[in-house]
N, C-alpha and C. Protein backbone atom coordinates (compact mmCIF):
# COMPACT_ATOMS: atom_id res chain seq x y z
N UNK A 1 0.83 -1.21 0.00
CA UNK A 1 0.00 0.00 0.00
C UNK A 1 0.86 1.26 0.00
N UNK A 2 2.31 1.29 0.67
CA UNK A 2 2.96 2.76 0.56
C UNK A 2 3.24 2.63 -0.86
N UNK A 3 3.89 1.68 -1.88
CA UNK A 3 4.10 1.71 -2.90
C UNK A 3 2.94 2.68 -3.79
N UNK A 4 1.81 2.13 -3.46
CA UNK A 4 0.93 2.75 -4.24
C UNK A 4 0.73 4.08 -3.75
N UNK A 5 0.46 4.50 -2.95
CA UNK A 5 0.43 5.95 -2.02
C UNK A 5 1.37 6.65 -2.25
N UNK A 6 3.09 6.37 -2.45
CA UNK A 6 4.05 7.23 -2.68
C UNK A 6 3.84 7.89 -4.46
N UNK A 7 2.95 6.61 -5.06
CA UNK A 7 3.08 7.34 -6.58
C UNK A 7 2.39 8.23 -6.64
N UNK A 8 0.73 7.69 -6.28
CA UNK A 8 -0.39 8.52 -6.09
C UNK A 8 0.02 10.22 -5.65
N UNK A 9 0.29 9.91 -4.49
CA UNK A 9 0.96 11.45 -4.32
C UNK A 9 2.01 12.33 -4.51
N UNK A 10 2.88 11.64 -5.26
CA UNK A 10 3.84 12.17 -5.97
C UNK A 10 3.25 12.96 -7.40
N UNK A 11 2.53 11.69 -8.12
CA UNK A 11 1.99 12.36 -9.09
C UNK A 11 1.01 13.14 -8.73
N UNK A 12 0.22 13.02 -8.05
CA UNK A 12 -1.06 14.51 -7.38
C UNK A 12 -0.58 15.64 -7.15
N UNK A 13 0.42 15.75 -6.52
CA UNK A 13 0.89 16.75 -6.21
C UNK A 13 1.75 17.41 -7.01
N UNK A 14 2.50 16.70 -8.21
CA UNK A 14 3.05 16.70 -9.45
C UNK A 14 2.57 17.70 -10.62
N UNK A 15 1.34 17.33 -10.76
CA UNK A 15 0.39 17.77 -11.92
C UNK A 15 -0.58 19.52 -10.80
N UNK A 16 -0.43 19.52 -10.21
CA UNK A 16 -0.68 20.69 -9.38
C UNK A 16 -2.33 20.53 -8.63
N UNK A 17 -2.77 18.86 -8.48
CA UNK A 17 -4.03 18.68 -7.85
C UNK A 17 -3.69 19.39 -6.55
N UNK A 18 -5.33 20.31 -6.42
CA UNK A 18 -5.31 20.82 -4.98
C UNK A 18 -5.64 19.34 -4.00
N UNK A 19 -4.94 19.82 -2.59
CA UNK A 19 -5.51 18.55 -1.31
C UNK A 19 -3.81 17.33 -1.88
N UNK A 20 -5.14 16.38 -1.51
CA UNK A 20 -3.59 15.31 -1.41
C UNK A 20 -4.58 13.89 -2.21
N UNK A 21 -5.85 14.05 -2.39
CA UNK A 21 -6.76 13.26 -3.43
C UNK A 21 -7.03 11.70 -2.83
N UNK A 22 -7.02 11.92 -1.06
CA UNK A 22 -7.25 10.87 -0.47
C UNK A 22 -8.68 10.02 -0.82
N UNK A 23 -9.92 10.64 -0.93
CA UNK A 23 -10.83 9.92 -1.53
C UNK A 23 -10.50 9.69 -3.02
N UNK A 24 -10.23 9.94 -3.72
CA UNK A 24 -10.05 9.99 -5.20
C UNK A 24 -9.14 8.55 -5.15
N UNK A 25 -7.77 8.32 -4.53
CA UNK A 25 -7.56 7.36 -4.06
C UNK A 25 -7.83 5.96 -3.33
N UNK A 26 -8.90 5.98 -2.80
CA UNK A 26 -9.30 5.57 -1.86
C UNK A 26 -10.41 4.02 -3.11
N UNK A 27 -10.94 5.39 -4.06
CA UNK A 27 -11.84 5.00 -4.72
C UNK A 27 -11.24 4.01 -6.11
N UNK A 28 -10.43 4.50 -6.09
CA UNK A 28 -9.21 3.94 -7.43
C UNK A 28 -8.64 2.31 -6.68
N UNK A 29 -8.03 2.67 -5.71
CA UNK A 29 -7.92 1.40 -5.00
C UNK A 29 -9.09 0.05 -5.04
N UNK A 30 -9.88 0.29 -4.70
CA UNK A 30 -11.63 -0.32 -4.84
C UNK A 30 -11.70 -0.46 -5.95
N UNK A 31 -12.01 0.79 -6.95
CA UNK A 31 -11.78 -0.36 -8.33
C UNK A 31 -11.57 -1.47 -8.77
N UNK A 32 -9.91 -1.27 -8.63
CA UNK A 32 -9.10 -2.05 -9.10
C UNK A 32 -9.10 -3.40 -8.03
N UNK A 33 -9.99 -3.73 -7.24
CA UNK A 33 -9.85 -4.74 -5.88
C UNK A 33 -11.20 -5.22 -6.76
N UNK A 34 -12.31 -5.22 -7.60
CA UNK A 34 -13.80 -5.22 -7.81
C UNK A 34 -13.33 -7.18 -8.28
N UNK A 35 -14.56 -7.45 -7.83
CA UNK A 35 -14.37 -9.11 -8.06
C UNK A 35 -14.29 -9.70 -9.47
N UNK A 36 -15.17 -9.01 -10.56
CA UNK A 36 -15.09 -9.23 -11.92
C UNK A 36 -13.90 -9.57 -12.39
N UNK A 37 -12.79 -8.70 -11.60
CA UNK A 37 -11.58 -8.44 -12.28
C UNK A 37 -10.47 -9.97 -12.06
N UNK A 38 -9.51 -9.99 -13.12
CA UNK A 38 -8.77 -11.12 -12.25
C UNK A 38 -7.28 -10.85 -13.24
N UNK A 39 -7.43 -10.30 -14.16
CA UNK A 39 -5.79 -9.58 -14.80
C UNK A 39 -5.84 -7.89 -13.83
N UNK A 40 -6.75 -7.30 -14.91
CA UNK A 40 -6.95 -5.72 -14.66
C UNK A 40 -7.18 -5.15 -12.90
N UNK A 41 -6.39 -5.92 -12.15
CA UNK A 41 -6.60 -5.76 -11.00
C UNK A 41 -5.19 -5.02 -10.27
N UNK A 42 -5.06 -4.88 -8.67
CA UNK A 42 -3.84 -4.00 -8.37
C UNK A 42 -2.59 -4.22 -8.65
N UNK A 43 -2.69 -5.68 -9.14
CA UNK A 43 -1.23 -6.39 -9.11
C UNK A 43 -1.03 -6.12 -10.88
N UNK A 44 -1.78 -5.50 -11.77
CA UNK A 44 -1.36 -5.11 -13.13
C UNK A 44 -0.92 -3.92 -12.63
N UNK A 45 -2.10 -3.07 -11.80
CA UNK A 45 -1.81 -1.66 -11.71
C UNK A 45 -0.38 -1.18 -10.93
N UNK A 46 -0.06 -2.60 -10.06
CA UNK A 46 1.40 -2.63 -9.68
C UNK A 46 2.53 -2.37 -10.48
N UNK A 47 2.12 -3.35 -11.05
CA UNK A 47 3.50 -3.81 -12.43
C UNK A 47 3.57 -2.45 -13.11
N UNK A 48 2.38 -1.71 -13.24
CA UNK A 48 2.55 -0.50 -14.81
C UNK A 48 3.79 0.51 -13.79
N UNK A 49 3.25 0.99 -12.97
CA UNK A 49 3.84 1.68 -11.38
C UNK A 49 5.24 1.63 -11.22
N UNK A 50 5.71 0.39 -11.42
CA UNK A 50 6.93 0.09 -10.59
C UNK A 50 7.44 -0.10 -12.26
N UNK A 51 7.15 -0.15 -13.21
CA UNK A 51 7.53 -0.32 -14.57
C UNK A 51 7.68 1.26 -14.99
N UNK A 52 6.99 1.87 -14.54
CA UNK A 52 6.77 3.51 -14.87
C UNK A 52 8.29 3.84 -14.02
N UNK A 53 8.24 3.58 -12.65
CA UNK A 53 9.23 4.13 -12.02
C UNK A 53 10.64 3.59 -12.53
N UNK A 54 11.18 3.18 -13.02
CA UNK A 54 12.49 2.78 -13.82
C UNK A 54 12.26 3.42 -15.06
N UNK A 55 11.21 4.38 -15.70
CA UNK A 55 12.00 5.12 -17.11
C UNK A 55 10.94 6.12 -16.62
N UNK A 56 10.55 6.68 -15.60
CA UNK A 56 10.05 7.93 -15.27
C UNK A 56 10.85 9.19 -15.93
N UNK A 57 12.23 8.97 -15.94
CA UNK A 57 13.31 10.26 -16.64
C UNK A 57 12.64 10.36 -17.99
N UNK A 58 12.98 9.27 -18.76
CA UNK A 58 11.95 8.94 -20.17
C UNK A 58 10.96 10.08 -20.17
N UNK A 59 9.61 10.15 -19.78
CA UNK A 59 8.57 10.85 -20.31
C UNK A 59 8.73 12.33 -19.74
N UNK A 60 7.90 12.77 -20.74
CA UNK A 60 8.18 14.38 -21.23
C UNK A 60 7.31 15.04 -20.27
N UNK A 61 5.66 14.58 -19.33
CA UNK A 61 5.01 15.11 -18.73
C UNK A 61 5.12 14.00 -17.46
N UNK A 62 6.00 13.53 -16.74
CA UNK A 62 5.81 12.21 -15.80
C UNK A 62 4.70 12.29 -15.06
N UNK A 63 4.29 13.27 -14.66
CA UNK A 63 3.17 13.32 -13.93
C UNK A 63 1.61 13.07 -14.21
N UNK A 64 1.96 13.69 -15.89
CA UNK A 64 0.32 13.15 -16.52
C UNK A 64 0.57 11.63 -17.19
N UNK A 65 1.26 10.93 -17.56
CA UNK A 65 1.81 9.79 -17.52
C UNK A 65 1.39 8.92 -16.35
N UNK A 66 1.96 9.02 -15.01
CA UNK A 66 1.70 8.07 -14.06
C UNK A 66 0.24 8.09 -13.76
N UNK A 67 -0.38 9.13 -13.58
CA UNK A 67 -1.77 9.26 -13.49
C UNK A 67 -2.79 9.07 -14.53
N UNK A 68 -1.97 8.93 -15.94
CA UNK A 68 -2.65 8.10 -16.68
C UNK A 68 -2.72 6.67 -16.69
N UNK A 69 -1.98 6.09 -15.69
CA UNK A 69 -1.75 4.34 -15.60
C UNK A 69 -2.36 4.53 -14.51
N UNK A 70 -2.45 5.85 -13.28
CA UNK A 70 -3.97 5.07 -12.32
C UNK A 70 -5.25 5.01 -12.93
N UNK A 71 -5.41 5.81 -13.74
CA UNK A 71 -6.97 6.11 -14.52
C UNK A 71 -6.96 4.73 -16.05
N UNK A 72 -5.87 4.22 -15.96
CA UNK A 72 -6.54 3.66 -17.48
C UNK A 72 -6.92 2.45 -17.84
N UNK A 73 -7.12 1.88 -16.74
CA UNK A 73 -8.15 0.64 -16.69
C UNK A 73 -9.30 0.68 -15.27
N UNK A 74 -9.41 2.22 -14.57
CA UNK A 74 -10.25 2.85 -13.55
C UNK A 74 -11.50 1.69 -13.42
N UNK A 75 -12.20 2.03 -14.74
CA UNK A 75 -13.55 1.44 -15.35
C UNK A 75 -13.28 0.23 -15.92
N UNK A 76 -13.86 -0.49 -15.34
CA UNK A 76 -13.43 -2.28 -15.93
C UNK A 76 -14.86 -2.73 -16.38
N UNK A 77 -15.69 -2.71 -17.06
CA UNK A 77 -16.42 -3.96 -17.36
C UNK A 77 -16.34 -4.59 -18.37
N UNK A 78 -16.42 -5.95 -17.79
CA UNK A 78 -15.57 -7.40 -18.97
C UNK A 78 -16.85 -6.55 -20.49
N UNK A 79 -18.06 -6.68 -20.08
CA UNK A 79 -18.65 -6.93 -20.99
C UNK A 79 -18.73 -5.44 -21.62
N UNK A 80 -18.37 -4.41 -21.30
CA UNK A 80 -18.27 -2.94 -21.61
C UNK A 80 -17.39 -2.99 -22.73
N UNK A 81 -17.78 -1.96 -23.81
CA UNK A 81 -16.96 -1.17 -24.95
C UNK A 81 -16.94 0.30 -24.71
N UNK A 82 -17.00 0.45 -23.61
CA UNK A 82 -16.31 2.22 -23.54
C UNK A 82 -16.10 2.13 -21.76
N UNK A 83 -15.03 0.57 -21.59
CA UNK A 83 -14.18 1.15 -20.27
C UNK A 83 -12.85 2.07 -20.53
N UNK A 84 -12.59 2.69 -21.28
CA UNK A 84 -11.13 3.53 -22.21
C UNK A 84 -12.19 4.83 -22.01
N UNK A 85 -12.75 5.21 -22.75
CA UNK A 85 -13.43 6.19 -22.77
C UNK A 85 -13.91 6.88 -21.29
N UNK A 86 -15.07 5.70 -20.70
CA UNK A 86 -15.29 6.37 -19.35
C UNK A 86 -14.18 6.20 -17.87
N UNK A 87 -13.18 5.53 -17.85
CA UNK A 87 -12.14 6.13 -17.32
C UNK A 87 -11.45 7.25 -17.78
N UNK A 88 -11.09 7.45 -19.06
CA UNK A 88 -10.79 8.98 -19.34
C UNK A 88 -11.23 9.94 -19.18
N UNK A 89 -12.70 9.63 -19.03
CA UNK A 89 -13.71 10.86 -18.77
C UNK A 89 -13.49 10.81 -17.10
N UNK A 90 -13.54 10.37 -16.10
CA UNK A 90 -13.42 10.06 -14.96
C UNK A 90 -12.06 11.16 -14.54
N UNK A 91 -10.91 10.81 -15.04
CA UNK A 91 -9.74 11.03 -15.02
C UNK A 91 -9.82 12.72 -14.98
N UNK A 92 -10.44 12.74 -16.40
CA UNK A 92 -9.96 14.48 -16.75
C UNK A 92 -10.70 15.41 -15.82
N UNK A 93 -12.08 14.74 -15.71
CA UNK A 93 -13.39 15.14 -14.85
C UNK A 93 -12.76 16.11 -13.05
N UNK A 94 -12.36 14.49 -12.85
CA UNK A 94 -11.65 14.73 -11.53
C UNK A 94 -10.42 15.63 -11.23
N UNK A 95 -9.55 15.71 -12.34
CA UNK A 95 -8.38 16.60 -12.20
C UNK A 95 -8.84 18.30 -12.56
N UNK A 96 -10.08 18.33 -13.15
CA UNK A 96 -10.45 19.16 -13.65
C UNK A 96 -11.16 19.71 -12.18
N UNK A 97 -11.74 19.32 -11.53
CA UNK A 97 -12.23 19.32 -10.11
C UNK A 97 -11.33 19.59 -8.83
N UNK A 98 -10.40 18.82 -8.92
CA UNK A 98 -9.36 19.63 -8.43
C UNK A 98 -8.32 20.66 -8.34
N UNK A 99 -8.28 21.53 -9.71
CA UNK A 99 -7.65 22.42 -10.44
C UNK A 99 -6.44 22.51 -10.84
N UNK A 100 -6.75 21.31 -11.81
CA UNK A 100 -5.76 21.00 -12.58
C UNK A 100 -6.01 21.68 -13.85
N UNK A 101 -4.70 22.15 -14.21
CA UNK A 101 -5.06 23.19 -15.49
C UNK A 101 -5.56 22.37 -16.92
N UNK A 102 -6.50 22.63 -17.80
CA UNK A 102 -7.61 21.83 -18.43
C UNK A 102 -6.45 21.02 -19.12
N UNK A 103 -5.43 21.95 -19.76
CA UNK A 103 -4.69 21.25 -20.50
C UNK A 103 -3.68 20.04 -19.94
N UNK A 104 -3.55 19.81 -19.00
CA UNK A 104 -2.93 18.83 -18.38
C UNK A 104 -4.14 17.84 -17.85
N UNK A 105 -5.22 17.83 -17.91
CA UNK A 105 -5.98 17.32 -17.51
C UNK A 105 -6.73 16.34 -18.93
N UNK A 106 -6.75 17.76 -19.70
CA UNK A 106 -6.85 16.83 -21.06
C UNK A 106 -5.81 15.73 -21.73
N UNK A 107 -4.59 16.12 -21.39
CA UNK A 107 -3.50 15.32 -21.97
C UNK A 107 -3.32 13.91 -21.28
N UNK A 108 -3.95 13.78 -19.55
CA UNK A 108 -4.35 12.31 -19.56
C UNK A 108 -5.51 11.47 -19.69
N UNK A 109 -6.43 12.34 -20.17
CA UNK A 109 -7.47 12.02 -20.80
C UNK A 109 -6.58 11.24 -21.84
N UNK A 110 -6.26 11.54 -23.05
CA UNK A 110 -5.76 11.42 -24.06
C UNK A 110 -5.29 9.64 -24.08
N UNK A 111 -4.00 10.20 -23.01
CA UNK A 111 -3.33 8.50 -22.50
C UNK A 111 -3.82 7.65 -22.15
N UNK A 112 -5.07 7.99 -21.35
CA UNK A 112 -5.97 6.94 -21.50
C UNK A 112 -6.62 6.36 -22.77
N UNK A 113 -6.87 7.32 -23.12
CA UNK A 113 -7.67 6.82 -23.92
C UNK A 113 -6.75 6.05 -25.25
N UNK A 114 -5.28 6.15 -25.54
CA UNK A 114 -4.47 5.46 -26.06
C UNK A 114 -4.02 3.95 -25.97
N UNK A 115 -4.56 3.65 -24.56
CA UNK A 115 -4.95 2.20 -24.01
C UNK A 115 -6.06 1.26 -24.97
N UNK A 116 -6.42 2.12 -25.79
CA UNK A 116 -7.10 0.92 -26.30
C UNK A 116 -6.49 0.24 -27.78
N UNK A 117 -5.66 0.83 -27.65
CA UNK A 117 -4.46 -0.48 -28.77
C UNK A 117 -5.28 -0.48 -29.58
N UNK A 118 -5.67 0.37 -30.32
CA UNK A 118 -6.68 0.64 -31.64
C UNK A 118 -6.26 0.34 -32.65
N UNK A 119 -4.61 1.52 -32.00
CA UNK A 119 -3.69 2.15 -33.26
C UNK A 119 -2.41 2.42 -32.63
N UNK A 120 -1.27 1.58 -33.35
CA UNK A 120 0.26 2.19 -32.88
C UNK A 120 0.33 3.64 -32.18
N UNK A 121 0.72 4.19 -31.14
CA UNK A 121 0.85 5.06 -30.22
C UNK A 121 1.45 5.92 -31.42
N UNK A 122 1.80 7.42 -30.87
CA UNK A 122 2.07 8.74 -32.06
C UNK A 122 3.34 9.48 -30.62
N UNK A 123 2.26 10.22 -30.12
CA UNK A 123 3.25 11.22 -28.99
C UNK A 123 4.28 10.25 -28.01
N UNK A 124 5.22 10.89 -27.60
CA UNK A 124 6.60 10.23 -26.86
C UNK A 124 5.31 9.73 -25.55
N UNK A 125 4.78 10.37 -24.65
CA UNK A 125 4.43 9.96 -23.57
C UNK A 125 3.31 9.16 -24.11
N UNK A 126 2.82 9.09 -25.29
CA UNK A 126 1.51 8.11 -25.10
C UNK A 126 2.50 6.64 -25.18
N UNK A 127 3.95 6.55 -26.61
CA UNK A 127 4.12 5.69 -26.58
C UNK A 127 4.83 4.75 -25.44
N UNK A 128 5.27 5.82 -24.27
CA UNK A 128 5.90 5.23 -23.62
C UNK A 128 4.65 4.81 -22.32
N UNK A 129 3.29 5.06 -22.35
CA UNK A 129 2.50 4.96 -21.48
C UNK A 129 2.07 3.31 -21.91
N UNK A 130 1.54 3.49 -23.29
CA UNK A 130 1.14 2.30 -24.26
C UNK A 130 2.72 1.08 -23.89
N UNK A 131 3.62 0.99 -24.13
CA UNK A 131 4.92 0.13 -23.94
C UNK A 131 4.44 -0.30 -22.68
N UNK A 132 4.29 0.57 -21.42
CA UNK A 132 3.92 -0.03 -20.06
C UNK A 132 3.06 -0.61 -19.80
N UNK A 133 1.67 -0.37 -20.89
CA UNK A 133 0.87 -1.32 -20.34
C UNK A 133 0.84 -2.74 -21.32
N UNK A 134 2.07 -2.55 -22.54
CA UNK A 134 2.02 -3.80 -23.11
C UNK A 134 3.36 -5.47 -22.56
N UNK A 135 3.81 -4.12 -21.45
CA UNK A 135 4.88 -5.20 -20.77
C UNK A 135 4.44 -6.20 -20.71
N UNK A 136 3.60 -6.93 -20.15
CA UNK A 136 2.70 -8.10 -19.88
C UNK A 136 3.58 -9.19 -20.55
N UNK A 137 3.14 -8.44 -21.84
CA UNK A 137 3.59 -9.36 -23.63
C UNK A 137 4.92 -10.07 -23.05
N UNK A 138 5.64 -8.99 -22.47
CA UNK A 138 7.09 -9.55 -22.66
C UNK A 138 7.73 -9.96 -21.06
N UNK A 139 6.49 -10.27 -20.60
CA UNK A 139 6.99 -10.72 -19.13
C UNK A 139 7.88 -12.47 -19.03
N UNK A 140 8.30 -12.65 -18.10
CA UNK A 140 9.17 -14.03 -18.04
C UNK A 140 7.80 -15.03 -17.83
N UNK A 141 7.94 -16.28 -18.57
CA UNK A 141 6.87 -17.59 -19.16
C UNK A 141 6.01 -17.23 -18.20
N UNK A 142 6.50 -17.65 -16.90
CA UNK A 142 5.26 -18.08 -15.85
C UNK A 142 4.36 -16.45 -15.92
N UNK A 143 4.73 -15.75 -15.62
CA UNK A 143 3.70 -14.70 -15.43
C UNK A 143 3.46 -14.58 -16.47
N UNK A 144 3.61 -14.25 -18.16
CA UNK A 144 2.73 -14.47 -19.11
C UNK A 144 1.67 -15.54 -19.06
N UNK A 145 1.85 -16.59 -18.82
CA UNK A 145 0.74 -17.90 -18.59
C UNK A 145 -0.43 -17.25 -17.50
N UNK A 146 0.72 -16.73 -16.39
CA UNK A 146 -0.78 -16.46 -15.39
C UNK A 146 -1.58 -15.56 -15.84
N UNK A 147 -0.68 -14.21 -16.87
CA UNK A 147 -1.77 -13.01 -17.26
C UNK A 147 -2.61 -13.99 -18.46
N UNK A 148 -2.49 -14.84 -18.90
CA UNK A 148 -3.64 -15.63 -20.15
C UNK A 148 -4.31 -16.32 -19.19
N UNK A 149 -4.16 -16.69 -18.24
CA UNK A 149 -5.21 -17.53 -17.54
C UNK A 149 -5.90 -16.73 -16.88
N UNK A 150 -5.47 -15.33 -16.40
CA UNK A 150 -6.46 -14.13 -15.62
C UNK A 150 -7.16 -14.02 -16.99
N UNK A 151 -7.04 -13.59 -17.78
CA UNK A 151 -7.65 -12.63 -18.72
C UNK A 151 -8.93 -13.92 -19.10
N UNK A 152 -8.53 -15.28 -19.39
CA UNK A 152 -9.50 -16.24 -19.26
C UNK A 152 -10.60 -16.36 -18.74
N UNK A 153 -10.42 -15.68 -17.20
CA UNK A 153 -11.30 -15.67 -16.15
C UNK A 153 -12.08 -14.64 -16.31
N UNK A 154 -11.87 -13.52 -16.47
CA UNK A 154 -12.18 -12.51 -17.04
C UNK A 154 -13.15 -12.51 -18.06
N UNK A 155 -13.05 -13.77 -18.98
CA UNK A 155 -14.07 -13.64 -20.41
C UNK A 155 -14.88 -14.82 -20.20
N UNK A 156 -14.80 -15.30 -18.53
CA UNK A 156 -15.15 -17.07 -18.49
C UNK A 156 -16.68 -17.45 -18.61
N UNK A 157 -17.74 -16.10 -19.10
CA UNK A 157 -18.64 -15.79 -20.10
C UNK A 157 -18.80 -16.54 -21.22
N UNK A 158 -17.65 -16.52 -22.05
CA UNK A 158 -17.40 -16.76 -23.37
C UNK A 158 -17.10 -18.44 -23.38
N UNK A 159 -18.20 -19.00 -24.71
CA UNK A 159 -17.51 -20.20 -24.83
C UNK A 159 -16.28 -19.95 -25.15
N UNK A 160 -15.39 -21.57 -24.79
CA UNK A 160 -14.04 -21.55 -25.05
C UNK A 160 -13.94 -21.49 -26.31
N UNK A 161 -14.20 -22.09 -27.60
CA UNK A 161 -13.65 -22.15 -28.71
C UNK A 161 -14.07 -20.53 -29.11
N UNK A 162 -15.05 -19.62 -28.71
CA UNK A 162 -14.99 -18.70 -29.50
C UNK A 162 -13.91 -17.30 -28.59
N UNK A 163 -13.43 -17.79 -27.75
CA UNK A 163 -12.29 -17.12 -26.70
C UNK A 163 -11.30 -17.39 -27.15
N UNK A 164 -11.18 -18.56 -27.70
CA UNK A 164 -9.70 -19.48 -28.18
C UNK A 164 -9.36 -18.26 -29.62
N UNK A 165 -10.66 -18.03 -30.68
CA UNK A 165 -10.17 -17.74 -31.86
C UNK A 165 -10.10 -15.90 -31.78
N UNK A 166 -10.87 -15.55 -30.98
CA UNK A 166 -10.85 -14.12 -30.65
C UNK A 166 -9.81 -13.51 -29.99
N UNK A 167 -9.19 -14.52 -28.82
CA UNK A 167 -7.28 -14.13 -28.20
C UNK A 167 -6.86 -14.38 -29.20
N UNK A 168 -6.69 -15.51 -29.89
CA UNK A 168 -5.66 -15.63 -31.01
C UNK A 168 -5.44 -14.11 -32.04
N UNK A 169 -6.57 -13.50 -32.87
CA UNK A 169 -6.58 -12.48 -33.56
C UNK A 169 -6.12 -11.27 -33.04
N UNK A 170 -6.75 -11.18 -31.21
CA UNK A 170 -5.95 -10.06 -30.40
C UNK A 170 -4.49 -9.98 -30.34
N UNK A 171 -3.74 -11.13 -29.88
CA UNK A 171 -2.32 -11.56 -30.01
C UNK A 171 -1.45 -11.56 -30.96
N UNK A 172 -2.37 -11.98 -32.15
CA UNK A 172 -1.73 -12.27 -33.31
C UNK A 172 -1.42 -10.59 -33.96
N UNK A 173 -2.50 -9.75 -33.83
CA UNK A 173 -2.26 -8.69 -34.22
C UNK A 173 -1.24 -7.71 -33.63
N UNK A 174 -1.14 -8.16 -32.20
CA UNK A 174 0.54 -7.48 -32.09
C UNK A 174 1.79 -8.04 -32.11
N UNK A 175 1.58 -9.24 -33.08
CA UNK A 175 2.89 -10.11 -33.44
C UNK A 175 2.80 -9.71 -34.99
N UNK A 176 1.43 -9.50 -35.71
CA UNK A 176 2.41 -8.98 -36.74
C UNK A 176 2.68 -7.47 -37.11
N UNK A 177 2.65 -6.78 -35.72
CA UNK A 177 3.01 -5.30 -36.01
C UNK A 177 4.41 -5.04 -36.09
N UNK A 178 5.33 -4.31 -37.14
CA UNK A 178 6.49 -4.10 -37.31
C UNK A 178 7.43 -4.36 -35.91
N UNK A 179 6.78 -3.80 -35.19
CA UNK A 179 7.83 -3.44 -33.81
C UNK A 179 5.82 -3.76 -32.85
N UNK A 180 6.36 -4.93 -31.22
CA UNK A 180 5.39 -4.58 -30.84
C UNK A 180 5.89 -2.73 -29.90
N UNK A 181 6.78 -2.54 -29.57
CA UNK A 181 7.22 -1.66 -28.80
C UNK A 181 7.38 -0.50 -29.52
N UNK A 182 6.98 0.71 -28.81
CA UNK A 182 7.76 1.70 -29.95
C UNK A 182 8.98 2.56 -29.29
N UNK A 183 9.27 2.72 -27.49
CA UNK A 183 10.00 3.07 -27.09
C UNK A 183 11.35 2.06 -27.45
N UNK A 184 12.69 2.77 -27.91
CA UNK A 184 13.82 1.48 -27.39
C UNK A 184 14.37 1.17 -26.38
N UNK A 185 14.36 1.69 -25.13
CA UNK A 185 13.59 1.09 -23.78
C UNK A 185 12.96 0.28 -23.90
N UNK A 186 11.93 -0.03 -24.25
CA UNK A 186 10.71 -1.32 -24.20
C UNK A 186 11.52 -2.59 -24.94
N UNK A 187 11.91 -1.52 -26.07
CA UNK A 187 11.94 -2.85 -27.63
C UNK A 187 12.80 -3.60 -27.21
N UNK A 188 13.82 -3.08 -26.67
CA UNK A 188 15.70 -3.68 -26.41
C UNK A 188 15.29 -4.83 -25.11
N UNK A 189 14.66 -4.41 -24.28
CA UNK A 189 14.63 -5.18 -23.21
C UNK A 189 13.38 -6.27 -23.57
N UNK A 190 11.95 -6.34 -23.96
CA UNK A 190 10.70 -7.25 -24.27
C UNK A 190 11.08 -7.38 -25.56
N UNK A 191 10.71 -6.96 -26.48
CA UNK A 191 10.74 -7.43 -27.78
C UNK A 191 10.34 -8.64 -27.98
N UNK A 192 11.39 -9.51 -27.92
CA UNK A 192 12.14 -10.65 -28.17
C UNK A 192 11.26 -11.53 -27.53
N UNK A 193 11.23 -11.38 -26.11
CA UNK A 193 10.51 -12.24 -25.17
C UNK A 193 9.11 -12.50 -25.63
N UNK A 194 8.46 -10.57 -25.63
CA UNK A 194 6.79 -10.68 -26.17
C UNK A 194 6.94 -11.81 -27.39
N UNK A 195 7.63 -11.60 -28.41
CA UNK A 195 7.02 -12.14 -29.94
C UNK A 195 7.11 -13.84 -29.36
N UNK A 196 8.47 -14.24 -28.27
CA UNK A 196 8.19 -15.78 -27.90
C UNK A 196 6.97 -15.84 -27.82
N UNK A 197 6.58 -15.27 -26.34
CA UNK A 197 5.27 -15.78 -25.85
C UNK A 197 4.56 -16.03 -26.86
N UNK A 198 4.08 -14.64 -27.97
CA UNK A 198 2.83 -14.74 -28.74
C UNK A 198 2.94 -15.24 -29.65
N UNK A 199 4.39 -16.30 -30.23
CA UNK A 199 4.12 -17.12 -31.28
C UNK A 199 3.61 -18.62 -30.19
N UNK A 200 3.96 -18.66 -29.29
CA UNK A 200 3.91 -19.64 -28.17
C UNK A 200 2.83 -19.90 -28.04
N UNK A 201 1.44 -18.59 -27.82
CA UNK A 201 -0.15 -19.30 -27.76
C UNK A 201 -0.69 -19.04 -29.30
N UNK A 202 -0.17 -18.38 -30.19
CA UNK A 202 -0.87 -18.58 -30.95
C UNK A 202 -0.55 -19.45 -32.40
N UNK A 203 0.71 -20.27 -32.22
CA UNK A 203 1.37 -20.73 -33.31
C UNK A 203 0.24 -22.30 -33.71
């Protein structure tokens, strides 16, 4: 819990939120604890955090950056097509509420909303926001296996064979993107590993 609390308020206080955003926190925490969840939960929101904090020098706004990895999976529903959207709206809403100047408030709007792997990332901080939340890809075997078996649970809705061919097309599509990474930070260190894994479930 200090882990998470030292970012939280580093970045709050970073981006110029008035107070110290103890409910705002409080509520983000809960989120990310909600039972539905079983990838998109604190222990992703860990990894982005402690992945952020080793190339924090890297991004150009760090502060709307880290607070775009608390806001960008805020809103989770499995069966939802605008959890990207209404966490961004959440995000900007709230910083905007606390008096955060619009334009910094809009710009993690933005990063959020770049989470949805639509489209190869463009700006330095989206791509280096987007790289953090695609670490996963390029994590060591066992924790790749466990994030496919969370995300499983997650869709455990879905018959299997039509889960089986729908991950495959998700996966497959960032194995055949030129580069999955676009920072060389990301690329130099995952790369290699991600494309194992994802020829690994989907070969």
């Amino acid at each position: 819990m200090d882990f998470f609390l030292s970012s939280w308020q580093r970045a709050w206080t970073g981006i110029g939120a008035a107070g110290e955003g103890d409910a705002l926190f409080a509520q983000l925490m809960t989120a990310y604890a909600e039972p539905q969840r079983h990838y998109h939960t604190q222990q992703h929101l860990g990894e982005c955090l402690s992945a952020f904090d080793d190339v924090r020098a890297l991004a150009e706004h760090p502060d709307e950056v880290e607070l775009a990895l608390w806001f960008h999976d805020a809103i989770y529903d499995v069966k939802g097509h605008e959890n990207e959207q209404r966490s961004a709206d959440w995000a900007r809403d709230a910083l905007r509420a606390a008096g955060v100047l619009g334009e910094s408030a809009q710009h993690v709007h933005d990063l959020v909303m770049a989470t949805r792997h639509t489209a190869v990332p463009s700006g330095h901080d989206e791509q280096l926001l987007v790289d953090i939340d695609l670490s996963i890809l390029g994590a060591e075997r066992t924790r790749f296996d466990e994030y496919e078996q969370q995300i499983r649970k997650e869709y455990a809705y879905v018959p299997g064979f039509l889960f089986r061919r729908k991950r495959r097309e998700i996966l497959k599509g960032f194995l055949d993107r030129p580069a999955i990474y676009s920072t060389p930070h990301f690329h130099d260190v995952l790369e290699a590993r991600a494309r194992d894994n994802l020829r690994r479930v989907t070969g």
